[in-house]
N, C-alpha and C. Protein backbone atom coordinates (compact mmCIF):
# COMPACT_ATOMS: atom_id res chain seq x y z
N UNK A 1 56.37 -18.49 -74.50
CA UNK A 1 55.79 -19.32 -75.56
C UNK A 1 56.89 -19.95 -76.42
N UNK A 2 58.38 -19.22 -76.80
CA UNK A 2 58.80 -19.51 -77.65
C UNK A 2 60.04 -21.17 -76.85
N UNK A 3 59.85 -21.20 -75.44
CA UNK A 3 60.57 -22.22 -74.65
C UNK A 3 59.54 -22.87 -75.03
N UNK A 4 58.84 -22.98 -74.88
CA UNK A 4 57.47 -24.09 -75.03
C UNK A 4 57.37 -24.71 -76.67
N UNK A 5 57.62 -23.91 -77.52
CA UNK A 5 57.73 -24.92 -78.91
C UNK A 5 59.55 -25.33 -79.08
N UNK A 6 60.63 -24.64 -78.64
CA UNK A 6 61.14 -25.02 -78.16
C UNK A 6 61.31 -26.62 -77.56
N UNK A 7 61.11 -27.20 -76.81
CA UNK A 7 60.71 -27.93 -75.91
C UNK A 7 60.30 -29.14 -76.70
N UNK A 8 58.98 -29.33 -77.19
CA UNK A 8 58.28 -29.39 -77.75
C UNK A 8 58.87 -30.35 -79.63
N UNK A 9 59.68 -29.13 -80.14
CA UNK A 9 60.35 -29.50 -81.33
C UNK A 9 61.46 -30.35 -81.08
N UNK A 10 62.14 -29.92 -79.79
CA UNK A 10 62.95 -30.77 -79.50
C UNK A 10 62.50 -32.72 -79.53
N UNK A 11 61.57 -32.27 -78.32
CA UNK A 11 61.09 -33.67 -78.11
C UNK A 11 61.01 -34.52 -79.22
N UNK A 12 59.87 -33.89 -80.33
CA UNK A 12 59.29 -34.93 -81.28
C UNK A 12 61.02 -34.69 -82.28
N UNK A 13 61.75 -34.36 -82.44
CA UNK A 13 62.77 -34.53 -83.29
C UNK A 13 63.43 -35.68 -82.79
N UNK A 14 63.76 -35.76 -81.48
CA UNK A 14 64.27 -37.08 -80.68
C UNK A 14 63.71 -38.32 -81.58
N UNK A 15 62.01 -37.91 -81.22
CA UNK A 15 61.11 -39.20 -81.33
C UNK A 15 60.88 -40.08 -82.72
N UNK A 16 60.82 -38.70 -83.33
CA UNK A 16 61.31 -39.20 -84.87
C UNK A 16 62.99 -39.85 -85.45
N UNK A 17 63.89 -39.09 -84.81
CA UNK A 17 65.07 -39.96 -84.78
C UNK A 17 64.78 -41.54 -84.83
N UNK A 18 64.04 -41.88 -83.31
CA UNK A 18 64.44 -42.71 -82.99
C UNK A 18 63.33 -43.91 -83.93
N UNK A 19 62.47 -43.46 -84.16
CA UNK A 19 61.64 -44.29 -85.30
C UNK A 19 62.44 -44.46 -86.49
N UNK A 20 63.24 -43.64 -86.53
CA UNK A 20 64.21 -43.97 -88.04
C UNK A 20 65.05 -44.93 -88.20
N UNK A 21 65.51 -45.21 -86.39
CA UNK A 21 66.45 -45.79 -86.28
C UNK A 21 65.76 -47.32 -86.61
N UNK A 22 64.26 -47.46 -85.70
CA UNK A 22 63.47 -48.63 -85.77
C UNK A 22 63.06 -49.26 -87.06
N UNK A 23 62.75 -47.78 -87.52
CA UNK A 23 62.13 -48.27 -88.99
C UNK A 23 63.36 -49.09 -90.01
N UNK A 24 64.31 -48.89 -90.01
CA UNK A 24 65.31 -49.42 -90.82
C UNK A 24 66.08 -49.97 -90.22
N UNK A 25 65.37 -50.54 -89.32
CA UNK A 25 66.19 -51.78 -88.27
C UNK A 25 65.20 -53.06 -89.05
N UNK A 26 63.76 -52.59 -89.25
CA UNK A 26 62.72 -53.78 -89.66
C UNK A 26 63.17 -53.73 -90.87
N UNK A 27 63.29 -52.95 -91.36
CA UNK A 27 63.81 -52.76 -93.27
C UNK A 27 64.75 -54.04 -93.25
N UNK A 28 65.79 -54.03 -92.79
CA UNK A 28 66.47 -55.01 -92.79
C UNK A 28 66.40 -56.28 -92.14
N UNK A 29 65.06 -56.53 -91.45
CA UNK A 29 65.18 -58.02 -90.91
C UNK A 29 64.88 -58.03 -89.26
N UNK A 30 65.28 -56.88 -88.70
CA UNK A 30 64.75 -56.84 -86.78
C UNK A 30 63.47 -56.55 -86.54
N UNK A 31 62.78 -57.14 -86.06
CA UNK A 31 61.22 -56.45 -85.53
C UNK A 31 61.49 -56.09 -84.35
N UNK A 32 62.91 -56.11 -82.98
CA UNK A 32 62.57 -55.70 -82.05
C UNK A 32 62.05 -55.19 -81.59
N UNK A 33 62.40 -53.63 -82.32
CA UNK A 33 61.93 -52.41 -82.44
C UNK A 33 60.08 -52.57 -82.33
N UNK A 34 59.72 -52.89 -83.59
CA UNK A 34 58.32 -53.51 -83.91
C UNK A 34 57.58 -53.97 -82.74
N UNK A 35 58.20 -55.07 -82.52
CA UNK A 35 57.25 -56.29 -81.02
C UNK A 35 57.83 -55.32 -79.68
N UNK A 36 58.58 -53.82 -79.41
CA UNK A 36 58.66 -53.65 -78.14
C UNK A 36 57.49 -52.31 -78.23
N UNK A 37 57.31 -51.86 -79.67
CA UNK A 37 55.85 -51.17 -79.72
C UNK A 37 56.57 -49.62 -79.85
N UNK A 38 57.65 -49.41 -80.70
CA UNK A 38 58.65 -48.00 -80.47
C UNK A 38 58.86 -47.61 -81.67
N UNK A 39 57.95 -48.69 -82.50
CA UNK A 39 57.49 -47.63 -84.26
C UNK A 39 56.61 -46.47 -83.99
N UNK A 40 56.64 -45.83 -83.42
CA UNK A 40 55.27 -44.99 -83.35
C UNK A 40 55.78 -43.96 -82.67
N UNK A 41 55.06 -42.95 -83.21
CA UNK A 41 55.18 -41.29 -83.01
C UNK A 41 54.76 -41.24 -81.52
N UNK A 42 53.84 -41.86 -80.59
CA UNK A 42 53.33 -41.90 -79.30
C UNK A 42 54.63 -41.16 -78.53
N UNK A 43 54.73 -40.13 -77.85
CA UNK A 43 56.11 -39.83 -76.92
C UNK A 43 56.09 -40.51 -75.93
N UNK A 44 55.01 -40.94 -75.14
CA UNK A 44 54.99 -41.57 -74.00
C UNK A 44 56.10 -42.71 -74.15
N UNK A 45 55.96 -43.75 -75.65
CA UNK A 45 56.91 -44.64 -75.50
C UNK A 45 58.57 -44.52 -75.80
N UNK A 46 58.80 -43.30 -75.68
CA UNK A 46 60.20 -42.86 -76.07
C UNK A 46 60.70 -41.81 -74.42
N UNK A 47 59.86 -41.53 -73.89
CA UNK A 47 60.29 -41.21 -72.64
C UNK A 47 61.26 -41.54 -72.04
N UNK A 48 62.24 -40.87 -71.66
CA UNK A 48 63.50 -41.49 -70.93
C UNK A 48 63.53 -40.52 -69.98
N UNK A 49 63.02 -40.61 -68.83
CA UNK A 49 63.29 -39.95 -67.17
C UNK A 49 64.69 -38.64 -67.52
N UNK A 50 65.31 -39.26 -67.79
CA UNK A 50 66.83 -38.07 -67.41
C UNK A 50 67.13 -37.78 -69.19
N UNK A 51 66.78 -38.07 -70.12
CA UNK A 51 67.56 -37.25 -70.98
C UNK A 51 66.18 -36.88 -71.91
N UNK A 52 65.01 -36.82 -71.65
CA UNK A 52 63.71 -36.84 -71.81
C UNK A 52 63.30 -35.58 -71.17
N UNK A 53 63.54 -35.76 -69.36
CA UNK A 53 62.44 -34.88 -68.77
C UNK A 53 63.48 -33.62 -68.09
N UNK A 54 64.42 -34.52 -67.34
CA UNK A 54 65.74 -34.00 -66.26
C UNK A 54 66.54 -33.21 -66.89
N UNK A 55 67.02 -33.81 -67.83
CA UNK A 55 68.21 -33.27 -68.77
C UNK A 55 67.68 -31.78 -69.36
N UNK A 56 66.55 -31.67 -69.90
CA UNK A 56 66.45 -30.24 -70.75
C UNK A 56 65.91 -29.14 -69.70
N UNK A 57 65.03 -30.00 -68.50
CA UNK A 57 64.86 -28.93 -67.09
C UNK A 57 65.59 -28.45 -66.62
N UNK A 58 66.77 -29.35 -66.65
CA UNK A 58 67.85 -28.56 -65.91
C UNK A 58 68.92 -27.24 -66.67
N UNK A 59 68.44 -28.07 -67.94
CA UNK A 59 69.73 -26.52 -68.99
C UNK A 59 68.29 -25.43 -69.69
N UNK A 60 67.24 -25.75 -68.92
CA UNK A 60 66.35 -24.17 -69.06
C UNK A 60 66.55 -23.56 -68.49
N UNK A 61 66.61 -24.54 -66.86
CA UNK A 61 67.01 -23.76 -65.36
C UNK A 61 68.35 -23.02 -65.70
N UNK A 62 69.15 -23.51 -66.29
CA UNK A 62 71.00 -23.06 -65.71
C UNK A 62 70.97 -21.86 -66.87
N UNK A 63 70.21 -21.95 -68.19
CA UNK A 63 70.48 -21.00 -68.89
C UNK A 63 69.36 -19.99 -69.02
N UNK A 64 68.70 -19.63 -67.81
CA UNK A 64 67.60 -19.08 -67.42
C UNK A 64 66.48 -18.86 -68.50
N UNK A 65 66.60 -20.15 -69.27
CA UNK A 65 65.52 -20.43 -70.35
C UNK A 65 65.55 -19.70 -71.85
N UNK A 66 66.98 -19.53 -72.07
CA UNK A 66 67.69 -18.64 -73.39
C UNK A 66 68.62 -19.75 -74.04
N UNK A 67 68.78 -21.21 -73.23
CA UNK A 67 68.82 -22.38 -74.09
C UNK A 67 70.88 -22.12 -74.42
N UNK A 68 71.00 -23.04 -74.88
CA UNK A 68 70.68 -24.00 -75.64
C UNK A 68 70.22 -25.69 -74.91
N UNK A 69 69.41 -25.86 -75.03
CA UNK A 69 68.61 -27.20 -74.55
C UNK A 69 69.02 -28.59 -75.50
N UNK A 70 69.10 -29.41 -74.63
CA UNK A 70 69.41 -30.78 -75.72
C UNK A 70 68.84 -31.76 -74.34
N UNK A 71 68.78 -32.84 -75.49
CA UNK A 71 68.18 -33.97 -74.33
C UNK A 71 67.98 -35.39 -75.54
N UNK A 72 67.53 -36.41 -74.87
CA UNK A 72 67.19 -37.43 -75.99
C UNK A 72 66.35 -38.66 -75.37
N UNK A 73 65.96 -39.36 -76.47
CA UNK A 73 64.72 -40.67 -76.03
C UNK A 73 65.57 -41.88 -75.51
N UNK A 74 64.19 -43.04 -75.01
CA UNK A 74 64.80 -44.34 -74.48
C UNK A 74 65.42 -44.60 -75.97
N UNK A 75 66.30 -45.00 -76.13
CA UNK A 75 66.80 -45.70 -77.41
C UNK A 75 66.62 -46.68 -77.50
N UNK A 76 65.76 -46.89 -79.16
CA UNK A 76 65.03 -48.24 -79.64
C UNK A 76 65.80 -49.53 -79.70
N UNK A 77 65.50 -50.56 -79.18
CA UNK A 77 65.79 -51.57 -79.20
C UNK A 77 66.24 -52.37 -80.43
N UNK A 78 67.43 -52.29 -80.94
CA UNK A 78 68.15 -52.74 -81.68
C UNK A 78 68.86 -54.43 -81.98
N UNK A 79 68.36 -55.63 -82.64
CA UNK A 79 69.42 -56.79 -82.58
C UNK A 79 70.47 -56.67 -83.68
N UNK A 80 71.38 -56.46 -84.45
CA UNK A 80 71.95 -56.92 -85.46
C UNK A 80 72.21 -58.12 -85.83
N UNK A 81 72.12 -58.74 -84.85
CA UNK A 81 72.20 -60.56 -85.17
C UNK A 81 71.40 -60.69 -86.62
N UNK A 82 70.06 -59.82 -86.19
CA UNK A 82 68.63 -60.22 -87.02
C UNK A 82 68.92 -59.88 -88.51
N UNK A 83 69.97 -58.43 -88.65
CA UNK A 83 70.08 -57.63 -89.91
C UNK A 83 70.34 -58.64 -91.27
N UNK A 84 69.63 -58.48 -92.69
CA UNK A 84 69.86 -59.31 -93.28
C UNK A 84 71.89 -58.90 -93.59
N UNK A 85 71.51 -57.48 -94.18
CA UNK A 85 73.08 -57.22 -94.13
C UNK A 85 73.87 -57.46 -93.36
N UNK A 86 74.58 -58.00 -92.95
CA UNK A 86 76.06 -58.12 -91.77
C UNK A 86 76.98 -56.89 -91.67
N UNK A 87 77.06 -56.86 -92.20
CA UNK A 87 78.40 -56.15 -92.73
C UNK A 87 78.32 -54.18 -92.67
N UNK A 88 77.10 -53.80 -93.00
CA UNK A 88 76.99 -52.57 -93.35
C UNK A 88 75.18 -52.48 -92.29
N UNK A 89 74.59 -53.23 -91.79
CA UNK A 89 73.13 -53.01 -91.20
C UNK A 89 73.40 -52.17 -90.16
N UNK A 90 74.58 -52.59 -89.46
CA UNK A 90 74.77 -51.19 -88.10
C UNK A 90 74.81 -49.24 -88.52
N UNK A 91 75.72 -49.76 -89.64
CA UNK A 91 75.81 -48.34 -90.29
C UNK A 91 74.28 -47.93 -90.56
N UNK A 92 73.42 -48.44 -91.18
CA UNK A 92 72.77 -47.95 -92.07
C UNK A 92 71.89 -47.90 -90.93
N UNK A 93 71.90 -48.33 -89.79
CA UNK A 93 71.01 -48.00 -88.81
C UNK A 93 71.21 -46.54 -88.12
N UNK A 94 72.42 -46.84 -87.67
CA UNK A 94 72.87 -45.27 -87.00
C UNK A 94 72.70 -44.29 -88.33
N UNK A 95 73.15 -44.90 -89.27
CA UNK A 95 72.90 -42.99 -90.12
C UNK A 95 71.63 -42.52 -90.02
N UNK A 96 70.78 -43.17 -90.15
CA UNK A 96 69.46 -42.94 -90.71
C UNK A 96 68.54 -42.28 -89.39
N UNK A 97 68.89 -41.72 -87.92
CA UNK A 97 68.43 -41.01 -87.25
C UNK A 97 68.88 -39.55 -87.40
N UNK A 98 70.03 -39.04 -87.70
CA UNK A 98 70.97 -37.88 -88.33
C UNK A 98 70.32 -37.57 -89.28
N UNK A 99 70.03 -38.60 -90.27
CA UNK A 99 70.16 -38.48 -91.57
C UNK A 99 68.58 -37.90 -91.98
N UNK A 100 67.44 -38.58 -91.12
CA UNK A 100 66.44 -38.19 -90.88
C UNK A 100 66.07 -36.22 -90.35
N UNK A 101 66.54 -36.27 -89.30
CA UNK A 101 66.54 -35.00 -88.41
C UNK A 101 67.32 -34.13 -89.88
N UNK A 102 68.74 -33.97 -90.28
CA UNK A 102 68.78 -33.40 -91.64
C UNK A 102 68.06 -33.26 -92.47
N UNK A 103 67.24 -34.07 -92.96
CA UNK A 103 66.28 -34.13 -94.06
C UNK A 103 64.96 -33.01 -93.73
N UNK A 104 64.89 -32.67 -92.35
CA UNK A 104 63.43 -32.27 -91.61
C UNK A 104 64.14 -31.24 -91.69
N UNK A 105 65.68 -30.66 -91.28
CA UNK A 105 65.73 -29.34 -91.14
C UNK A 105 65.92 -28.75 -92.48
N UNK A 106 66.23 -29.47 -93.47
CA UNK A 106 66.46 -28.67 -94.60
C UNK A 106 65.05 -28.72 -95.31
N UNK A 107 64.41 -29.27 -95.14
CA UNK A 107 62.84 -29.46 -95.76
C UNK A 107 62.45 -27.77 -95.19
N UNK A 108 62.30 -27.81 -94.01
CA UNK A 108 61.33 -26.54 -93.72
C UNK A 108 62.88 -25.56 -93.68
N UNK A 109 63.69 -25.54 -94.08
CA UNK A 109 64.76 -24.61 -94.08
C UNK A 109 64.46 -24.33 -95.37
N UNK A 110 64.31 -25.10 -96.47
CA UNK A 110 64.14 -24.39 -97.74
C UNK A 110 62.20 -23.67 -97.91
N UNK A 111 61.43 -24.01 -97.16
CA UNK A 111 60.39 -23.04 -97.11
C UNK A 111 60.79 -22.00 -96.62
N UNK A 112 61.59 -21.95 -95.58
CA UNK A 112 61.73 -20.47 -95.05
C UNK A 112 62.56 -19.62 -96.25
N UNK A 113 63.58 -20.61 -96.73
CA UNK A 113 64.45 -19.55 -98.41
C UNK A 113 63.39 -19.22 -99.10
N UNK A 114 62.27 -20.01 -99.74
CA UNK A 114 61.47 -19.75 -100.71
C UNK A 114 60.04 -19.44 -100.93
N UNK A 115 59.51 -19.15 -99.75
CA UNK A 115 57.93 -18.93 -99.04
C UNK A 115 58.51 -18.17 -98.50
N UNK A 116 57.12 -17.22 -98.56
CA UNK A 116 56.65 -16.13 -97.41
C UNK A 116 56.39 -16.40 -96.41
N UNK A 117 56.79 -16.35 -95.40
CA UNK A 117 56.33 -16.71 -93.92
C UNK A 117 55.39 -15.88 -92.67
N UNK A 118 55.10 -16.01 -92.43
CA UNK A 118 54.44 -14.76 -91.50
C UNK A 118 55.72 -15.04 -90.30
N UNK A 119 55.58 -14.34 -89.46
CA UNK A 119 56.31 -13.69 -88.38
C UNK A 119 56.71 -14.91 -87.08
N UNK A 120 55.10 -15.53 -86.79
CA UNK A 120 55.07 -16.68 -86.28
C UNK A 120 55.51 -18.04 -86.32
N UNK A 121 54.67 -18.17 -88.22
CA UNK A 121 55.52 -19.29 -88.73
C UNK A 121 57.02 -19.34 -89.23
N UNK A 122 57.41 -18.35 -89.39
CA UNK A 122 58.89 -17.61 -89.32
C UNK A 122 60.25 -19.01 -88.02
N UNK A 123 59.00 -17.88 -86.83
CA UNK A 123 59.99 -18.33 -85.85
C UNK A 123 59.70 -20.14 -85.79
N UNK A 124 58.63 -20.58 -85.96
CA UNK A 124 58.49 -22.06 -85.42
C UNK A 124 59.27 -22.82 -86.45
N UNK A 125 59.63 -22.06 -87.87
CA UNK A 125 60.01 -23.35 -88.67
C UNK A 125 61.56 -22.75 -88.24
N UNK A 126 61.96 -22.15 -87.58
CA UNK A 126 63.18 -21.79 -87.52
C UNK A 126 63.84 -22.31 -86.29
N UNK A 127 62.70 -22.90 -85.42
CA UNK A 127 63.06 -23.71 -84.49
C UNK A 127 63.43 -24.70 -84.71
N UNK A 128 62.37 -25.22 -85.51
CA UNK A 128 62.31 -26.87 -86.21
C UNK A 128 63.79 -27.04 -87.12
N UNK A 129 64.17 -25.72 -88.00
CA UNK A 129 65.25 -26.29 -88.61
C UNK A 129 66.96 -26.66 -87.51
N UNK A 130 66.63 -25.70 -86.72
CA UNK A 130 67.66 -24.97 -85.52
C UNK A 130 67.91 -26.87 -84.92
N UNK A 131 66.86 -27.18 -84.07
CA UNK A 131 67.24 -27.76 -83.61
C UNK A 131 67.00 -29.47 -83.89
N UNK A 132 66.94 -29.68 -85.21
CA UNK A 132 66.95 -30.92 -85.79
C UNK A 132 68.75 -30.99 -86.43
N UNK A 133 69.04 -29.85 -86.92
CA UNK A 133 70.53 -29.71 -87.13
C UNK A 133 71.25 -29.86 -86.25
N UNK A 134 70.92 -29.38 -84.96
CA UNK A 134 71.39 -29.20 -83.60
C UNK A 134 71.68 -30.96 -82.75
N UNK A 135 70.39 -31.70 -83.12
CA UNK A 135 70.44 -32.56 -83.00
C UNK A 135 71.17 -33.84 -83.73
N UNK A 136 70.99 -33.53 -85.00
CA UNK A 136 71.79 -34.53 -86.10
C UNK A 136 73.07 -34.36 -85.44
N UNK A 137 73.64 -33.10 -85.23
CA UNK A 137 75.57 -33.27 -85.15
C UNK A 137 75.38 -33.71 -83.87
N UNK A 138 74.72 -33.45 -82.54
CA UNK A 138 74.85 -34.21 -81.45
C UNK A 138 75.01 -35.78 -81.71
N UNK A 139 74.04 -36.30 -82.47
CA UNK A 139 74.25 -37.82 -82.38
C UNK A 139 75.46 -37.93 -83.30
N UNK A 140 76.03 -37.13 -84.12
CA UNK A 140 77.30 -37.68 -84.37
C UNK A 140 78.73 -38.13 -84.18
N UNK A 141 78.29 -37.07 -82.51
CA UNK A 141 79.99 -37.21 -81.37
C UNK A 141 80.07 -38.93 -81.93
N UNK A 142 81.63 -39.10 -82.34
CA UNK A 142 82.24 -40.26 -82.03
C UNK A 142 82.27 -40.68 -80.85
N UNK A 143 81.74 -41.40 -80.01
CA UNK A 143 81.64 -41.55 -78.71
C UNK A 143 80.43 -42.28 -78.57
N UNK A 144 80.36 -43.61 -77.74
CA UNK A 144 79.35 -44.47 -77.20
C UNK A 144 78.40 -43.79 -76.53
N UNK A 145 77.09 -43.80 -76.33
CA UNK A 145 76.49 -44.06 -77.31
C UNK A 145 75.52 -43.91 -78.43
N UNK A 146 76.35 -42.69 -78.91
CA UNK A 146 75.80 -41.74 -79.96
C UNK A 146 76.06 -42.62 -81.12
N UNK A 147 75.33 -42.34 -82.34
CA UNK A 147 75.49 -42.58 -83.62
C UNK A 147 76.88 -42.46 -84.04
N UNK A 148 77.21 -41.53 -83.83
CA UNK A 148 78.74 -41.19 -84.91
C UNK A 148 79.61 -42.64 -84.28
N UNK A 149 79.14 -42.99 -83.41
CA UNK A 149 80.45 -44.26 -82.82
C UNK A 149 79.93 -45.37 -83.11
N UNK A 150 78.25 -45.21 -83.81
CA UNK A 150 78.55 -46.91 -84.39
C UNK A 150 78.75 -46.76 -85.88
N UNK A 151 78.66 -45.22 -86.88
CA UNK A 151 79.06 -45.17 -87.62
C UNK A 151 80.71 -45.09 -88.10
N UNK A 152 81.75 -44.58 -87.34
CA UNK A 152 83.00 -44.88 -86.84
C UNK A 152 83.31 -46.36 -86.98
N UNK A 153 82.76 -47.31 -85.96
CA UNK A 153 83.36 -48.61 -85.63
C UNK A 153 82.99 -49.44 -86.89
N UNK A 154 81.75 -48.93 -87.59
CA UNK A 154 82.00 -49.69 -88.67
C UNK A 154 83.05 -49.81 -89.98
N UNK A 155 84.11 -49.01 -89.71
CA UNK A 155 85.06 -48.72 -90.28
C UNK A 155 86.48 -48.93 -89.99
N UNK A 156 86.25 -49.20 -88.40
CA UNK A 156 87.17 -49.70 -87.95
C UNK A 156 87.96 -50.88 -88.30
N UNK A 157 89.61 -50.83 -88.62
CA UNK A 157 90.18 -52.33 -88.88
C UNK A 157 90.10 -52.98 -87.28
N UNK A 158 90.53 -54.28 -87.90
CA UNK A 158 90.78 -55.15 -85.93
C UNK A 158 91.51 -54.85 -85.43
N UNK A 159 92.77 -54.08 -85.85
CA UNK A 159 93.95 -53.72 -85.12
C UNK A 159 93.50 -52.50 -84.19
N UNK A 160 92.56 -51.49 -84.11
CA UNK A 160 92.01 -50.84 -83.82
C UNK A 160 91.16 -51.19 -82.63
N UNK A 161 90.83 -52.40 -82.57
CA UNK A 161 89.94 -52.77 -81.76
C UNK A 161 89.85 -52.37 -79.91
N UNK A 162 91.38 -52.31 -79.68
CA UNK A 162 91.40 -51.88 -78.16
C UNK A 162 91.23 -50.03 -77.97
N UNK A 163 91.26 -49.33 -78.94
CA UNK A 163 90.18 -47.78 -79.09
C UNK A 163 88.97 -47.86 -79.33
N UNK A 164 88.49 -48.52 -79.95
CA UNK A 164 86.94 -49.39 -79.60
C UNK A 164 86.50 -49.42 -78.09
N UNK A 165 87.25 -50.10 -77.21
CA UNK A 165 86.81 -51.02 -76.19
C UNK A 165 87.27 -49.83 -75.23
N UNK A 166 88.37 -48.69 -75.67
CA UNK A 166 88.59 -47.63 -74.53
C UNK A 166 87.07 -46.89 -74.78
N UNK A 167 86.21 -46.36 -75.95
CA UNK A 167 85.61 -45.93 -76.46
C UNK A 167 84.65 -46.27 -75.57
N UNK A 168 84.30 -47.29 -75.90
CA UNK A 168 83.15 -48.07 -75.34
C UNK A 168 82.66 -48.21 -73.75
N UNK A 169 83.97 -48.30 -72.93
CA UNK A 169 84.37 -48.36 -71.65
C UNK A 169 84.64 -46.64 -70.83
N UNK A 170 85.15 -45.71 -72.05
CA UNK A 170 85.04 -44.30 -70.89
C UNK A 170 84.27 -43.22 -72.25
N UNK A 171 83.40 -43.87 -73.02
CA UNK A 171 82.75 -42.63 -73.91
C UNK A 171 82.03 -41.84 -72.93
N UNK A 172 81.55 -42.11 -71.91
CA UNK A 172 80.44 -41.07 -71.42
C UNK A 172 81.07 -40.06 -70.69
N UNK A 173 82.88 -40.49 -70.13
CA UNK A 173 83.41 -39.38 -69.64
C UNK A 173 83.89 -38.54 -70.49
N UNK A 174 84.17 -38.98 -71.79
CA UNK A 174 84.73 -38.03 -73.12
C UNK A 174 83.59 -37.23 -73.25
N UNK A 175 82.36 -37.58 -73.31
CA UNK A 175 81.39 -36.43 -73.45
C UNK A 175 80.79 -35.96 -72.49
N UNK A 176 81.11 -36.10 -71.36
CA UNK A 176 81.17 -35.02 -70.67
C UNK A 176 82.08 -34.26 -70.72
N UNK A 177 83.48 -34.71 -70.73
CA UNK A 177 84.48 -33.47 -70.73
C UNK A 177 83.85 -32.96 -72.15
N UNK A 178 83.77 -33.78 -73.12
CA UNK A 178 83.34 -32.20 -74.17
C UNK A 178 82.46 -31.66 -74.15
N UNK A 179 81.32 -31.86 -73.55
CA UNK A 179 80.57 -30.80 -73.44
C UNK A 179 80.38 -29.86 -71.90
N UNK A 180 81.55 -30.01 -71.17
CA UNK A 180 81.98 -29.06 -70.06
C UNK A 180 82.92 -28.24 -70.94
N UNK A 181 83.62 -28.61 -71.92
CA UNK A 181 84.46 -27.46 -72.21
C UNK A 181 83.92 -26.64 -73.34
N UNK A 182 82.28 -26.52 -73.49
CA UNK A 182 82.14 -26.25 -74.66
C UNK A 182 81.77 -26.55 -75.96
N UNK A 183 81.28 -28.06 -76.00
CA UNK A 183 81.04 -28.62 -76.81
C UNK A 183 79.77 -28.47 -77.62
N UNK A 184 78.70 -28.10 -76.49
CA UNK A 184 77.28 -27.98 -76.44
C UNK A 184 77.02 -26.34 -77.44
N UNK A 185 77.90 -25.70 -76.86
CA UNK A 185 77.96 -24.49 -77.77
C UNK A 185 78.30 -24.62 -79.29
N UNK A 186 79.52 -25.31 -79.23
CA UNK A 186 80.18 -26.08 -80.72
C UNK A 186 79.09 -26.70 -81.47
N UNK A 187 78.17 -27.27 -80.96
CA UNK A 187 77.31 -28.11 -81.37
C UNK A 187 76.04 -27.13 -82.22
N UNK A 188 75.25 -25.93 -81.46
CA UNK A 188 74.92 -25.23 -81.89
C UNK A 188 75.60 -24.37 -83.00
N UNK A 189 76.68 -23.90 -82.68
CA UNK A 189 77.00 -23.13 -83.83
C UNK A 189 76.86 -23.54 -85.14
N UNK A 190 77.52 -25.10 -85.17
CA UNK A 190 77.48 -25.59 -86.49
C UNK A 190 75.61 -25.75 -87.24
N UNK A 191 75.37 -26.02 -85.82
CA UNK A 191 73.58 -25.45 -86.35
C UNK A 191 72.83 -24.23 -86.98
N UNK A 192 73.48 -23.24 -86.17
CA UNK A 192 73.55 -21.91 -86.77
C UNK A 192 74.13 -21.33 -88.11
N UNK A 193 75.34 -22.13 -88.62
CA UNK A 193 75.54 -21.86 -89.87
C UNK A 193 75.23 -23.00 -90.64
N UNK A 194 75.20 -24.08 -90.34
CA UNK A 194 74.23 -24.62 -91.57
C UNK A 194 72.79 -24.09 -91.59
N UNK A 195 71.70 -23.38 -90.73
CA UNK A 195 70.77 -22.64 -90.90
C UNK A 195 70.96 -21.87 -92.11
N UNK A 196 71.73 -21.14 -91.72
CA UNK A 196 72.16 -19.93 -92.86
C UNK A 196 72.59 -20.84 -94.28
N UNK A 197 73.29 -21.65 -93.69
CA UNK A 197 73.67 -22.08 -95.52
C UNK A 197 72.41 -22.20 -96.04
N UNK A 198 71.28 -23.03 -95.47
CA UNK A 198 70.35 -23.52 -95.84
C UNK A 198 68.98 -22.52 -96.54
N UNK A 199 68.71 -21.98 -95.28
CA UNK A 199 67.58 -20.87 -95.66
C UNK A 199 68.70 -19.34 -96.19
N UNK A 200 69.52 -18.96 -96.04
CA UNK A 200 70.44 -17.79 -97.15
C UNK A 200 70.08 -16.88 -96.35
N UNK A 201 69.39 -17.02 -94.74
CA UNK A 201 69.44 -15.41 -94.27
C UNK A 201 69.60 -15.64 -93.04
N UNK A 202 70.02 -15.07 -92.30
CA UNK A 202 70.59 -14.93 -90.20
C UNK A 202 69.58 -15.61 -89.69
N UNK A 203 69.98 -16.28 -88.45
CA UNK A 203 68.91 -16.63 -87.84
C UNK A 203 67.79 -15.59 -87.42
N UNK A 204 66.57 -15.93 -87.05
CA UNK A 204 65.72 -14.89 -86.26
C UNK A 204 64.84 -15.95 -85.64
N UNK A 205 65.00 -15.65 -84.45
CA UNK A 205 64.01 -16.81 -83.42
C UNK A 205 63.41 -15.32 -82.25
């Protein structure tokens, strides 16, 4: 049961990400998002075959379902052309899926500090905080095409520009090597103790 909300929390944390990303893509001026129909909580329209269905089957399978699981949605259709801001609309797009998933884990992270929980609701909001944290620092790898690399490049000077374009051109082998050496674990941990910072007591799942 507890792979199954698991699973589950994962998914809709994706899904909500990625509405965050949409929603304050229209805030500023894009309806892509809007007219491709990917404002909406619906999972069906955030489905992505391999980092959706493949991706978390396979690290239940390999970690004989004791996790740690990660995976993610089709990613919403983005123009910046459209953004009224120029200058700062990319940023404020990529933060705001992180920034979202943070907001959700510390929300029910501070019920678990300050409410009584029963045993059940214990473990589910402890999922929910686990792996929305879990998720925020994933999208922050510097690396294409996670968040942290369009929050990065917006900071970038021009002289910089050809680490950009290596970025851009071998990010997916950088994250794989980091998460073959470990990264995926790295990723959790920092989940695990911001848990604790958050709710003030050990995990219990």
């Amino acid at each position: 049961m507890e792979i199954v909300f698991i699973l589950l929390i994962l998914f809709f944390s994706i899904v909500i990400h990625e509405v965050a990303h949409g929603s304050v893509a229209l805030h500023l001026g894009d309806e892509t998002a809007k007219r491709a129909g990917r404002l909406t909580l619906n999972p069906i329209k955030h489905i992505d075959p391999l980092g959706t269905i493949l991706v978390p089957l396979l690290l239940l399978f390999a970690t004989l379902g004791k996790g740690p699981i990660i995976g993610w949605a089709k990613p919403v259709p983005i123009n910046p052309l459209n953004f009224r801001d120029q200058r700062w609309g990319t940023l404020k797009v990529a933060i705001a899926g992180p920034a979202t998933n943070f907001l959700l884990a510390v929300i029910f992270g501070l019920a678990i500090r300050f409410l009584s929980l029963s045993q059940p609701l214990l473990m589910l909001f402890s999922i929910i905080v686990i792996y929305n944290f879990a998720w925020a620092v994933f999208n922050l790898i510097p690396v294409p095409p996670f968040d942290g690399s369009h929050i990065l490049f917006s900071f970038f000077p021009g002289k910089l520009l050809e680490i950009r374009r290596f970025l851009e051109r071998y990010g997916l082998f950088v994250f794989l090597f980091f998460i073959f050496f470990g990264g995926l674990n790295l990723i959790f941990k920092s989940a695990y103790f911001l848990f604790s910072l958050v709710t003030g007591q050990p995990l219990v799942i």
